[in-house]
N, C-alpha and C. Protein backbone atom coordinates (compact mmCIF):
# COMPACT_ATOMS: atom_id res chain seq x y z
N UNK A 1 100.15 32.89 35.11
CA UNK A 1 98.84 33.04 35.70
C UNK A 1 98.73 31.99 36.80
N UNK A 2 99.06 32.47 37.76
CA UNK A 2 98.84 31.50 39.18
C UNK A 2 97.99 31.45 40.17
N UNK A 3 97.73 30.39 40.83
CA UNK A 3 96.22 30.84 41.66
C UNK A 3 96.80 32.16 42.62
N UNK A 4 98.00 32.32 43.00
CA UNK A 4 97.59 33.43 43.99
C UNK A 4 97.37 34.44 43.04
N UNK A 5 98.10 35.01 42.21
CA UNK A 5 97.63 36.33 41.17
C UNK A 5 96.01 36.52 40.75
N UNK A 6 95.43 35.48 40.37
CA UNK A 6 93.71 35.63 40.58
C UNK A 6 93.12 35.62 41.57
N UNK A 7 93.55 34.70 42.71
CA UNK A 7 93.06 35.40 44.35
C UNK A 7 93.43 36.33 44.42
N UNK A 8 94.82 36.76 44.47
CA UNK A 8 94.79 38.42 44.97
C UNK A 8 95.11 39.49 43.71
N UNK A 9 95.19 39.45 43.01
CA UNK A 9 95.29 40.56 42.05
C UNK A 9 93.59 40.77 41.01
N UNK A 10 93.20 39.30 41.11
CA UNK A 10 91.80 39.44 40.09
C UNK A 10 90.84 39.52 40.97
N UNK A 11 91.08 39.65 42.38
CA UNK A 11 90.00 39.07 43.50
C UNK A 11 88.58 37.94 43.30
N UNK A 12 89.43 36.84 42.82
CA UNK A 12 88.39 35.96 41.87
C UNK A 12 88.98 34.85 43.20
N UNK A 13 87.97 34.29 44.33
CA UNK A 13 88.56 33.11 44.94
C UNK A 13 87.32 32.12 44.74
N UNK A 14 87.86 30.92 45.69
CA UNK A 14 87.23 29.75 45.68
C UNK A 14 87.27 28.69 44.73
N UNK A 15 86.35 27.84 43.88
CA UNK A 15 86.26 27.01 43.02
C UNK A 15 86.23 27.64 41.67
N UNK A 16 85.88 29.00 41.83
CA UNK A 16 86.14 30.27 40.10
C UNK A 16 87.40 30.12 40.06
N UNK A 17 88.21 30.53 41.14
CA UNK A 17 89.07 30.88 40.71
C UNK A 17 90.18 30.20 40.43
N UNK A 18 89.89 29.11 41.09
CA UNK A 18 91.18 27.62 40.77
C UNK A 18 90.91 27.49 39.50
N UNK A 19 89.60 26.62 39.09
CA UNK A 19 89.32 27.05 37.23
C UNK A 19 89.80 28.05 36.51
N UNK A 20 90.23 29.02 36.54
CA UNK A 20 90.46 30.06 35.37
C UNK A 20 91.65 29.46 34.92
N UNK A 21 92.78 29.61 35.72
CA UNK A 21 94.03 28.92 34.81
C UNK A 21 93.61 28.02 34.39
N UNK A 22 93.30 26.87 34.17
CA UNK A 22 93.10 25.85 33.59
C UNK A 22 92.12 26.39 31.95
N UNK A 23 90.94 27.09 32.59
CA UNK A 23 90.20 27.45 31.45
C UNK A 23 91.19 28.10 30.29
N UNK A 24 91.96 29.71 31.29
CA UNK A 24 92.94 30.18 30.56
C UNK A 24 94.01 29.64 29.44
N UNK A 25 94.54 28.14 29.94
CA UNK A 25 94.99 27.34 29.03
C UNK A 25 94.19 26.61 27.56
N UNK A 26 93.31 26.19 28.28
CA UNK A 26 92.34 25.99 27.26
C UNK A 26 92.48 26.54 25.91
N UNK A 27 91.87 27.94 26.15
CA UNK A 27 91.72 28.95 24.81
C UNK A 27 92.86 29.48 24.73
N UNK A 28 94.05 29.29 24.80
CA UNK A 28 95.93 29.47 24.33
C UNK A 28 95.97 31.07 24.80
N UNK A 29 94.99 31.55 26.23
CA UNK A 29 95.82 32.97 26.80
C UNK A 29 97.06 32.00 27.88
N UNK A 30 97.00 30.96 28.13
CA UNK A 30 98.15 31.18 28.77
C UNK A 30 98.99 29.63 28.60
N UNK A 31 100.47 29.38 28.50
CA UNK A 31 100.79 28.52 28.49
C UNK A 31 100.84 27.28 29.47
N UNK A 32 101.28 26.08 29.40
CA UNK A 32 101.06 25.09 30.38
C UNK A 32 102.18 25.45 31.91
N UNK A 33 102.76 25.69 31.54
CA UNK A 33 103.84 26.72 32.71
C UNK A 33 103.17 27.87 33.39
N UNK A 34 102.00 28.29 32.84
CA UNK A 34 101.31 29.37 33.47
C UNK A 34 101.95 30.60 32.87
N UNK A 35 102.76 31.07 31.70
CA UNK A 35 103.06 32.40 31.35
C UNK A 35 102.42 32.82 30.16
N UNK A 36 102.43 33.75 30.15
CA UNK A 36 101.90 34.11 29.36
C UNK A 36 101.67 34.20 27.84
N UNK A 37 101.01 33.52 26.79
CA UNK A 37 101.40 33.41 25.26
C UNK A 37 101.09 34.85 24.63
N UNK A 38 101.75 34.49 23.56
CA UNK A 38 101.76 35.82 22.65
C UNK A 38 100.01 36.02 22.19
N UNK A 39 99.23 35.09 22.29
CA UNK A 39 97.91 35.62 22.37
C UNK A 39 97.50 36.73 23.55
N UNK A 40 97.71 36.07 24.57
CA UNK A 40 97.60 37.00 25.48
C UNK A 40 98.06 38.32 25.62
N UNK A 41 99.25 38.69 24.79
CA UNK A 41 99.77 40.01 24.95
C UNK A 41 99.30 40.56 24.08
N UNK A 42 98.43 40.20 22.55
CA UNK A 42 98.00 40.83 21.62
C UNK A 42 96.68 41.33 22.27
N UNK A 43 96.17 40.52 23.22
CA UNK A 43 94.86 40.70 23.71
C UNK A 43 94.87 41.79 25.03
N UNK A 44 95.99 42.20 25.20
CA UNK A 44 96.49 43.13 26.14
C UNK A 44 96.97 44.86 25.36
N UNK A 45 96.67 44.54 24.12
CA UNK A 45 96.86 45.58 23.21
C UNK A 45 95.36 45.77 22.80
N UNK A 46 95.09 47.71 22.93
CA UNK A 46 93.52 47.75 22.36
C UNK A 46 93.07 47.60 20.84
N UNK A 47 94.14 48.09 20.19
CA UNK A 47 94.16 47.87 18.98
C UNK A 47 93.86 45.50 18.38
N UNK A 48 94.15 45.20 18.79
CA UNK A 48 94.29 43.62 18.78
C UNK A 48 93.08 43.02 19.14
N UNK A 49 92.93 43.10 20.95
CA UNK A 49 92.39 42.71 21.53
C UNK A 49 91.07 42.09 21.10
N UNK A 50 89.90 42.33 20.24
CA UNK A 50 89.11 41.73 19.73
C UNK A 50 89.29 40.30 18.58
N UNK A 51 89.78 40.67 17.58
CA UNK A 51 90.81 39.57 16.98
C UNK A 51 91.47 38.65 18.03
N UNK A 52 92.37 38.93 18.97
CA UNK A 52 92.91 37.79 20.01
C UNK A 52 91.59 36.65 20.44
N UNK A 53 90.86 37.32 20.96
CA UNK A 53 89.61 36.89 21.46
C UNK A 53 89.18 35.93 20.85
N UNK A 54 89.06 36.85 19.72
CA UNK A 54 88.04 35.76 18.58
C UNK A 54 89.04 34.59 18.21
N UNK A 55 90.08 34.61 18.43
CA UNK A 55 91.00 33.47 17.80
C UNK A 55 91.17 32.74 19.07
N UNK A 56 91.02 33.05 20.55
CA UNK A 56 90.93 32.20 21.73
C UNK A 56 89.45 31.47 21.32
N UNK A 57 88.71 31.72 20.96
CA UNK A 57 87.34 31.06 21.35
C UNK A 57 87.31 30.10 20.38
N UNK A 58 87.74 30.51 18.75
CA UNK A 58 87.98 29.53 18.01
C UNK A 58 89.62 28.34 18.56
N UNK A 59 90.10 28.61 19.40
CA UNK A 59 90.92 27.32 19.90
C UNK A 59 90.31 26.78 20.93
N UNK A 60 89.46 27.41 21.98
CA UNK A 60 89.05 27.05 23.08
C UNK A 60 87.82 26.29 22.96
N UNK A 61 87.08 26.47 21.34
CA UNK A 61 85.59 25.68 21.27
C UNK A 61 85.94 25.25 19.78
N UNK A 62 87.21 24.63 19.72
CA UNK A 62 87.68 24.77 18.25
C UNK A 62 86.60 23.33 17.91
N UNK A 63 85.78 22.32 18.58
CA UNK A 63 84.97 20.96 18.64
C UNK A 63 83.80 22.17 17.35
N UNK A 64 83.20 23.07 18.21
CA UNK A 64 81.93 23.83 17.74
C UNK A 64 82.55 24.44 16.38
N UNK A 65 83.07 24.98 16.22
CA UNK A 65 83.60 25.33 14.67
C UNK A 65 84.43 24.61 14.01
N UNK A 66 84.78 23.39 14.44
CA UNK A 66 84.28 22.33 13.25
C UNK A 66 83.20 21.52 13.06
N UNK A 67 82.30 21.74 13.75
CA UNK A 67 80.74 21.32 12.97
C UNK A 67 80.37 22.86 12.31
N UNK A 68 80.39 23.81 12.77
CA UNK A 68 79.65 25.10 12.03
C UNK A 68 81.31 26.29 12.08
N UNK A 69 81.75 26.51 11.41
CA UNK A 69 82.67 27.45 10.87
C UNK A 69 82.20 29.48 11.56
N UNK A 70 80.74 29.32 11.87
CA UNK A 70 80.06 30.76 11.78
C UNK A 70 79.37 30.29 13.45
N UNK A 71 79.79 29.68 13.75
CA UNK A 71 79.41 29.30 15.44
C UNK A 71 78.58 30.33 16.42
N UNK A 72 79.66 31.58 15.76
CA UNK A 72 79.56 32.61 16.80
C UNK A 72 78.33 33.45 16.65
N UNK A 73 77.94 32.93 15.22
CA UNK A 73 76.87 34.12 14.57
C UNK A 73 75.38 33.19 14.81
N UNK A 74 75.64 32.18 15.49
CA UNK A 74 73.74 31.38 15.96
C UNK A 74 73.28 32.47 16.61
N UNK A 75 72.08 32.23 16.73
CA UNK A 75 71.13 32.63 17.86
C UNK A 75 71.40 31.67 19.20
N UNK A 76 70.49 31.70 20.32
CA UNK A 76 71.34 31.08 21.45
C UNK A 76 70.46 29.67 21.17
N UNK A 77 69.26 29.47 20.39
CA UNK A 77 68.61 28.41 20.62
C UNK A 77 69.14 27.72 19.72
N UNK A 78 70.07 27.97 18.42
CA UNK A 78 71.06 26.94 17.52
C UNK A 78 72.17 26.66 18.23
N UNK A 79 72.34 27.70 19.34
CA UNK A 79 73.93 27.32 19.67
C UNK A 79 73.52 26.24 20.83
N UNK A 80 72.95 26.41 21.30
CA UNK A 80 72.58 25.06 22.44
C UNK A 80 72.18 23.59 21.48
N UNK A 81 71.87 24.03 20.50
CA UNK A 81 71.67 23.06 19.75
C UNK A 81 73.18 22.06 19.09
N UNK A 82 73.85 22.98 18.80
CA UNK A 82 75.53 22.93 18.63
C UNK A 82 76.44 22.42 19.77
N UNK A 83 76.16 22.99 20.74
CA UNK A 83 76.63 22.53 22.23
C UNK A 83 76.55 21.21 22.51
N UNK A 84 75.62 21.08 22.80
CA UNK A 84 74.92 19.60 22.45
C UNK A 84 75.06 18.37 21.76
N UNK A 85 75.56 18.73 20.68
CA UNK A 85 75.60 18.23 19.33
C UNK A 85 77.47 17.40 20.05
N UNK A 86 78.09 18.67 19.99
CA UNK A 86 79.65 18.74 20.27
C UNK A 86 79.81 17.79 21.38
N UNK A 87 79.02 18.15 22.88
CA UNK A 87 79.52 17.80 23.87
C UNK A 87 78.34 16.18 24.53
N UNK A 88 77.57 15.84 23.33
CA UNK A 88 76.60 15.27 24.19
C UNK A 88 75.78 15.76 25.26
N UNK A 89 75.85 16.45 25.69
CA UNK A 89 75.27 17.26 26.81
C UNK A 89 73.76 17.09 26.70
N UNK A 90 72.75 17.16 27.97
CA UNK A 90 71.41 17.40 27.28
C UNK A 90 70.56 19.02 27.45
N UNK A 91 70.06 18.93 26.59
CA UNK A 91 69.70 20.51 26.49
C UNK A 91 69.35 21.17 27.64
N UNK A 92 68.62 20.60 28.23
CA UNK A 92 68.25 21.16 30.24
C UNK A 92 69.76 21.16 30.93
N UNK A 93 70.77 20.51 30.31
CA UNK A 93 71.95 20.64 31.43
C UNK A 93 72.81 21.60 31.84
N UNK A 94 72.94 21.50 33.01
CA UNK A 94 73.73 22.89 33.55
C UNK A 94 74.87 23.14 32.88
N UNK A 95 75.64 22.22 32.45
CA UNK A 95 76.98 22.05 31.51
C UNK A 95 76.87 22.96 30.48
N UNK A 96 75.60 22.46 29.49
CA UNK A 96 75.51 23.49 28.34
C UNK A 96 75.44 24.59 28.37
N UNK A 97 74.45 24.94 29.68
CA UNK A 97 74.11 26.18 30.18
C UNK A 97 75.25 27.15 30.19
N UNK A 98 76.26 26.57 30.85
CA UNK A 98 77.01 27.19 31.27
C UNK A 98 78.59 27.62 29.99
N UNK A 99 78.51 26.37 29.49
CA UNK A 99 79.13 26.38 28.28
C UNK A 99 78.88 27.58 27.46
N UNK A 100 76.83 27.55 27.18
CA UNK A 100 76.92 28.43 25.89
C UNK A 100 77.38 30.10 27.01
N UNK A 101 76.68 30.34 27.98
CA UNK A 101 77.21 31.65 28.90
C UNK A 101 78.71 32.06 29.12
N UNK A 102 79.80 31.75 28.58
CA UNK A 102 81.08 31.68 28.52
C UNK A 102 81.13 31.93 27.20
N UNK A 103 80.69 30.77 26.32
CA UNK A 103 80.66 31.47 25.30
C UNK A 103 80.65 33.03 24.36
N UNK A 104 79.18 33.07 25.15
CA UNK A 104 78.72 34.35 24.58
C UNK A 104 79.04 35.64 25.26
N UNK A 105 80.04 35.42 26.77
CA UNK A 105 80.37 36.47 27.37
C UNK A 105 81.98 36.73 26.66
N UNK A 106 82.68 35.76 26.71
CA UNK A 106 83.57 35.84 25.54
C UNK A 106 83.39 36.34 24.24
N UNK A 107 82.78 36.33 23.29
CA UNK A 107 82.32 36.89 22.70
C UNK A 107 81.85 38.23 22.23
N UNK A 108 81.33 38.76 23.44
CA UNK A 108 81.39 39.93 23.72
C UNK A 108 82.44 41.06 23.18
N UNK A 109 83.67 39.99 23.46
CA UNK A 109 84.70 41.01 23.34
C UNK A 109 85.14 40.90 22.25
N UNK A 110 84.98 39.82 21.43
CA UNK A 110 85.76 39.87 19.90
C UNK A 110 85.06 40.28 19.13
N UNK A 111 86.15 40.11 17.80
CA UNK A 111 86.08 40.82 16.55
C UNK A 111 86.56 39.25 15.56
N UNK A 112 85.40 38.86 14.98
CA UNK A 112 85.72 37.75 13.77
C UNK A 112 85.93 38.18 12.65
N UNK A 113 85.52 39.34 12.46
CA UNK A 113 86.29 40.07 11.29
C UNK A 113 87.59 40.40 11.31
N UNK A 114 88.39 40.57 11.88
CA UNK A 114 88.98 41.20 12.12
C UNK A 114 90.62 40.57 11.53
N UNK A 115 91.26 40.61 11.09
CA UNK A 115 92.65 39.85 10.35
C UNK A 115 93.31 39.70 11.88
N UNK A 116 93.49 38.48 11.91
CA UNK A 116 94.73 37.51 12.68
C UNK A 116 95.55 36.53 12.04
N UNK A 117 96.25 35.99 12.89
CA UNK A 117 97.21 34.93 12.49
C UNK A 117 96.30 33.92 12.20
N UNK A 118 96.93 33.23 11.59
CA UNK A 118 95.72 31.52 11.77
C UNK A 118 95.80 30.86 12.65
N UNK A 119 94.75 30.40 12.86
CA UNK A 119 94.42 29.74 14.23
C UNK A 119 94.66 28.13 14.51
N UNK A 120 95.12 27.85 12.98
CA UNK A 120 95.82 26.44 13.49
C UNK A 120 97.12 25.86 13.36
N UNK A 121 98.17 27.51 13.66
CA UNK A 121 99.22 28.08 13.45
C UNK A 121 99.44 27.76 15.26
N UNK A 122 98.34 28.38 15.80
CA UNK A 122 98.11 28.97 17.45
C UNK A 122 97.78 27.85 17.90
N UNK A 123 96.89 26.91 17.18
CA UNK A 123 96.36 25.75 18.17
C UNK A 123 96.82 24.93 18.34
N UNK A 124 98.04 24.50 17.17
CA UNK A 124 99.04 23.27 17.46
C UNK A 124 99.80 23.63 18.57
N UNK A 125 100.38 24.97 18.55
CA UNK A 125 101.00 25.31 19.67
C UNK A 125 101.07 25.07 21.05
N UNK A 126 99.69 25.49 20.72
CA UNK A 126 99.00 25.34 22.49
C UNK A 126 98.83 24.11 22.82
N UNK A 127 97.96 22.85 21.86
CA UNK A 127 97.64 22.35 22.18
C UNK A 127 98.72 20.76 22.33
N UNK A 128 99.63 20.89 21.26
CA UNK A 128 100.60 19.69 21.12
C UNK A 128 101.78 20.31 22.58
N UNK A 129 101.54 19.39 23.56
CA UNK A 129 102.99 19.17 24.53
C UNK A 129 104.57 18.72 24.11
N UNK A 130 105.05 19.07 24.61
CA UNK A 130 106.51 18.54 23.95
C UNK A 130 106.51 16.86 24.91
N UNK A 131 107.17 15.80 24.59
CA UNK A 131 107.27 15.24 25.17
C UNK A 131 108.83 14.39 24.67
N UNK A 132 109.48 13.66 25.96
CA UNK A 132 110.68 13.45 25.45
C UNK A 132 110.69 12.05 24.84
N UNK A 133 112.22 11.93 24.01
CA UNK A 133 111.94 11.05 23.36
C UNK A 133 113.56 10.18 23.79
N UNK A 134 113.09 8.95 23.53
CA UNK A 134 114.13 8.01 23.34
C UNK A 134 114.71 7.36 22.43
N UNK A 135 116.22 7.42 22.55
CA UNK A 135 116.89 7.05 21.45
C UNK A 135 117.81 5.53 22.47
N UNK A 136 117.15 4.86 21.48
CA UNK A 136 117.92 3.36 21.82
C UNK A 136 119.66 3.44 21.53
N UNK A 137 120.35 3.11 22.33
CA UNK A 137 121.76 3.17 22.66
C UNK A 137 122.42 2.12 21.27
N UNK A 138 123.27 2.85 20.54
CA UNK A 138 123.58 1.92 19.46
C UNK A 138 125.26 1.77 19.32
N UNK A 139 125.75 1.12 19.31
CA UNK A 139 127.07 0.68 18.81
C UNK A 139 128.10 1.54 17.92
N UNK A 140 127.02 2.12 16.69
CA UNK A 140 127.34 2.40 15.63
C UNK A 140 127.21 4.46 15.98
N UNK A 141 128.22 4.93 16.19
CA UNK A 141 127.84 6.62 16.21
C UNK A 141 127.35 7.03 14.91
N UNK A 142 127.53 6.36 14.06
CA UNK A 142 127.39 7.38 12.68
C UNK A 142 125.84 6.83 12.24
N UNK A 143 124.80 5.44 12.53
CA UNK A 143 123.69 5.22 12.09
C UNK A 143 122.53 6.01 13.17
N UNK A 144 120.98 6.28 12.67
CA UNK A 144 120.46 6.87 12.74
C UNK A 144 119.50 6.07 13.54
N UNK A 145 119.23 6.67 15.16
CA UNK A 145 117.98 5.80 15.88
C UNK A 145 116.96 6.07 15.63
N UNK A 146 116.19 5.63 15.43
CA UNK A 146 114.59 5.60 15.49
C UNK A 146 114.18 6.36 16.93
N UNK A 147 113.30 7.22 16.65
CA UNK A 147 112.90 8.25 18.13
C UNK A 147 111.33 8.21 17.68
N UNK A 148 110.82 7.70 19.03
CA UNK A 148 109.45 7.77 18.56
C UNK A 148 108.79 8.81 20.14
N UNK A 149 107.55 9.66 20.28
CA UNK A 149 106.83 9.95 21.33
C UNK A 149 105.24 9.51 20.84
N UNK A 150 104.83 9.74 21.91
CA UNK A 150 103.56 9.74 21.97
C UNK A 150 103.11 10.54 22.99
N UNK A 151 101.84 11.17 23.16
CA UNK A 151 101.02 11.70 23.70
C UNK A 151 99.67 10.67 24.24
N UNK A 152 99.21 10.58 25.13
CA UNK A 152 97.99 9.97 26.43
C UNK A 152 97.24 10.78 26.62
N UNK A 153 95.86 11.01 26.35
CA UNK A 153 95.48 12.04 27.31
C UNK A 153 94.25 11.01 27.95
N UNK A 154 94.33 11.07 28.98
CA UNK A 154 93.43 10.09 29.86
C UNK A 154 92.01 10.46 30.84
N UNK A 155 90.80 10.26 30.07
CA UNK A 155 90.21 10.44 30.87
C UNK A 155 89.23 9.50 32.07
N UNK A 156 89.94 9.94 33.26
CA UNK A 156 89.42 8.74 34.40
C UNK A 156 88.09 9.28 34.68
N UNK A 157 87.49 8.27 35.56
CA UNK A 157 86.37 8.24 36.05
C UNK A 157 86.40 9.02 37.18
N UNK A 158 84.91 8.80 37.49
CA UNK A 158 84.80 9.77 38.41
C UNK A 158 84.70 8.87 39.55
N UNK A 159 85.87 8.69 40.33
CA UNK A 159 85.17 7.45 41.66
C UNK A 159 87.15 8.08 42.45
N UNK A 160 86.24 7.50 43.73
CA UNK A 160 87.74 7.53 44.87
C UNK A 160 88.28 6.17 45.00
N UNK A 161 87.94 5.21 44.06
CA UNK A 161 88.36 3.95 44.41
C UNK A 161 89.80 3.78 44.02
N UNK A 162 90.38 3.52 44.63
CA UNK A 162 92.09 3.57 44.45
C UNK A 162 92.61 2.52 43.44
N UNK A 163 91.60 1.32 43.53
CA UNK A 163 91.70 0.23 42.55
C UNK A 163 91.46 0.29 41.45
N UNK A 164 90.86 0.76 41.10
CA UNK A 164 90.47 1.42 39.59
C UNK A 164 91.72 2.59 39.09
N UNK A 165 92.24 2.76 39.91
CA UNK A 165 93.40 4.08 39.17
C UNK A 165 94.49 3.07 39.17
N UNK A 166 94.45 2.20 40.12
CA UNK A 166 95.86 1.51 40.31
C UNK A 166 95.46 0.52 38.79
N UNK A 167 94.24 -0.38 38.51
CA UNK A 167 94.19 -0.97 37.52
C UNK A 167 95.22 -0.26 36.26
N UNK A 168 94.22 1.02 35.71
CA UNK A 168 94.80 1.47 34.99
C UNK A 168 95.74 2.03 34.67
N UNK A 169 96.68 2.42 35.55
CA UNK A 169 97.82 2.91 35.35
C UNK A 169 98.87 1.30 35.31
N UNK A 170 98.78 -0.04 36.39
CA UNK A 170 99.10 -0.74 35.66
C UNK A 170 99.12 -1.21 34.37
N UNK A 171 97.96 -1.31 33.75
CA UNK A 171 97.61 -1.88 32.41
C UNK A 171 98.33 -1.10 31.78
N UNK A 172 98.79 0.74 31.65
CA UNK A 172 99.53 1.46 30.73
C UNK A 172 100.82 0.91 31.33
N UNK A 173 101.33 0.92 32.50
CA UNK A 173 102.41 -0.18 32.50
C UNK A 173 102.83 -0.87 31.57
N UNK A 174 101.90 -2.08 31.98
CA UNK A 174 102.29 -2.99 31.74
C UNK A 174 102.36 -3.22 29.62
N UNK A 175 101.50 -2.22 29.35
CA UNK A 175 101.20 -2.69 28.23
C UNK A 175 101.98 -1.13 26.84
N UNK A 176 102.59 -0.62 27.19
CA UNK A 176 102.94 0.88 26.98
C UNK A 176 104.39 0.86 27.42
N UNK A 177 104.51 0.74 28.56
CA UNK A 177 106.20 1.04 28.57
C UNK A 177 107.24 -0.02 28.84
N UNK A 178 106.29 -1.08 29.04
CA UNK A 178 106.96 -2.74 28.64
C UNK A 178 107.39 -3.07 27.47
N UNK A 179 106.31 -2.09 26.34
CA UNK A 179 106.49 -2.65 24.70
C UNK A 179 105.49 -3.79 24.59
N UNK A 180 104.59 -4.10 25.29
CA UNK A 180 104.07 -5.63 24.86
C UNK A 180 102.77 -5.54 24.03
């Protein structure tokens, strides 16, 4: 799923349409490479397609169904209430607004009844990156290195100040891949 295929095949442009892949990742229709997951192709089948859905929205708002399990079944004035709850957001904000309207247009299309795979079968998937690992160089071929990864997920501020990115990416420097 690439921006030109939603510019020109979904005729979705501008600031919509750069967002969708990203959103698309989100709820596990598409992988971090941009191809397509096996959610997505179940959801490309009519028989499926509601079930897929319903199992994207439970990975994509998986925050909201773990405070309420039945998320999908509020009225809109509990679910803003839920929204809220999840994202901090304040109830007048366009964020939520827009949050619960995705929501519930998604929605639309599923089926929570409906038998799927489990969804935290799908969400590790999607959501755990591979990342590589290092094995310290040892003497010995036949003993066993220690391999450790980790995962970062970083959220910066909102500013153009170059000093503030340069801070922090020193400090993970210095303090992360130094060992100190």
């Amino acid at each position: 799923m690439t921006t030109d295929f939603i510019q020109t095949k979904l005729a979705i442009k501008g600031g919509t349409g750069a967002s969708i892949a990203a959103y698309l990742k989100k709820i596990g229709l598409v992988n971090s490479d941009a191809s397509p997951t096996d959610l997505y192709k179940r959801f490309r089948n009519t028989q499926t397609s509601g079930a897929s859905i319903a199992e994207a929205i439970r990975i994509g708002y998986r925050e909201l169904f773990d405070i309420n399990e039945y998320c999908y079944a509020l009225n809109d004035k509990d679910l803003l209430s839920l929204v809220c709850q999840a994202t901090g957001a304040s109830a007048a904000s366009r964020t939520a607004e827009l949050t619960i309207a995705t929501f519930k247009n998604l929605k639309a299309f599923a089926d929570f009844d409906a038998k799927s795979k489990t969804v935290d079968t799908m969400s590790e998937e999607v959501v755990t990156p591979t990342t590589p690992t290092y094995r310290a160089p040892t003497n010995n071929q036949e003993s066993l290195g220690l391999n450790l990864s980790y995962t970062i997920n970083l959220n910066l501020p909102a500013t153009s100040d170059q000093a503030v990115f340069n801070a922090i990416f020193r400090s993970l420097r210095e303090h992360l891949l130094n060992g100190e």
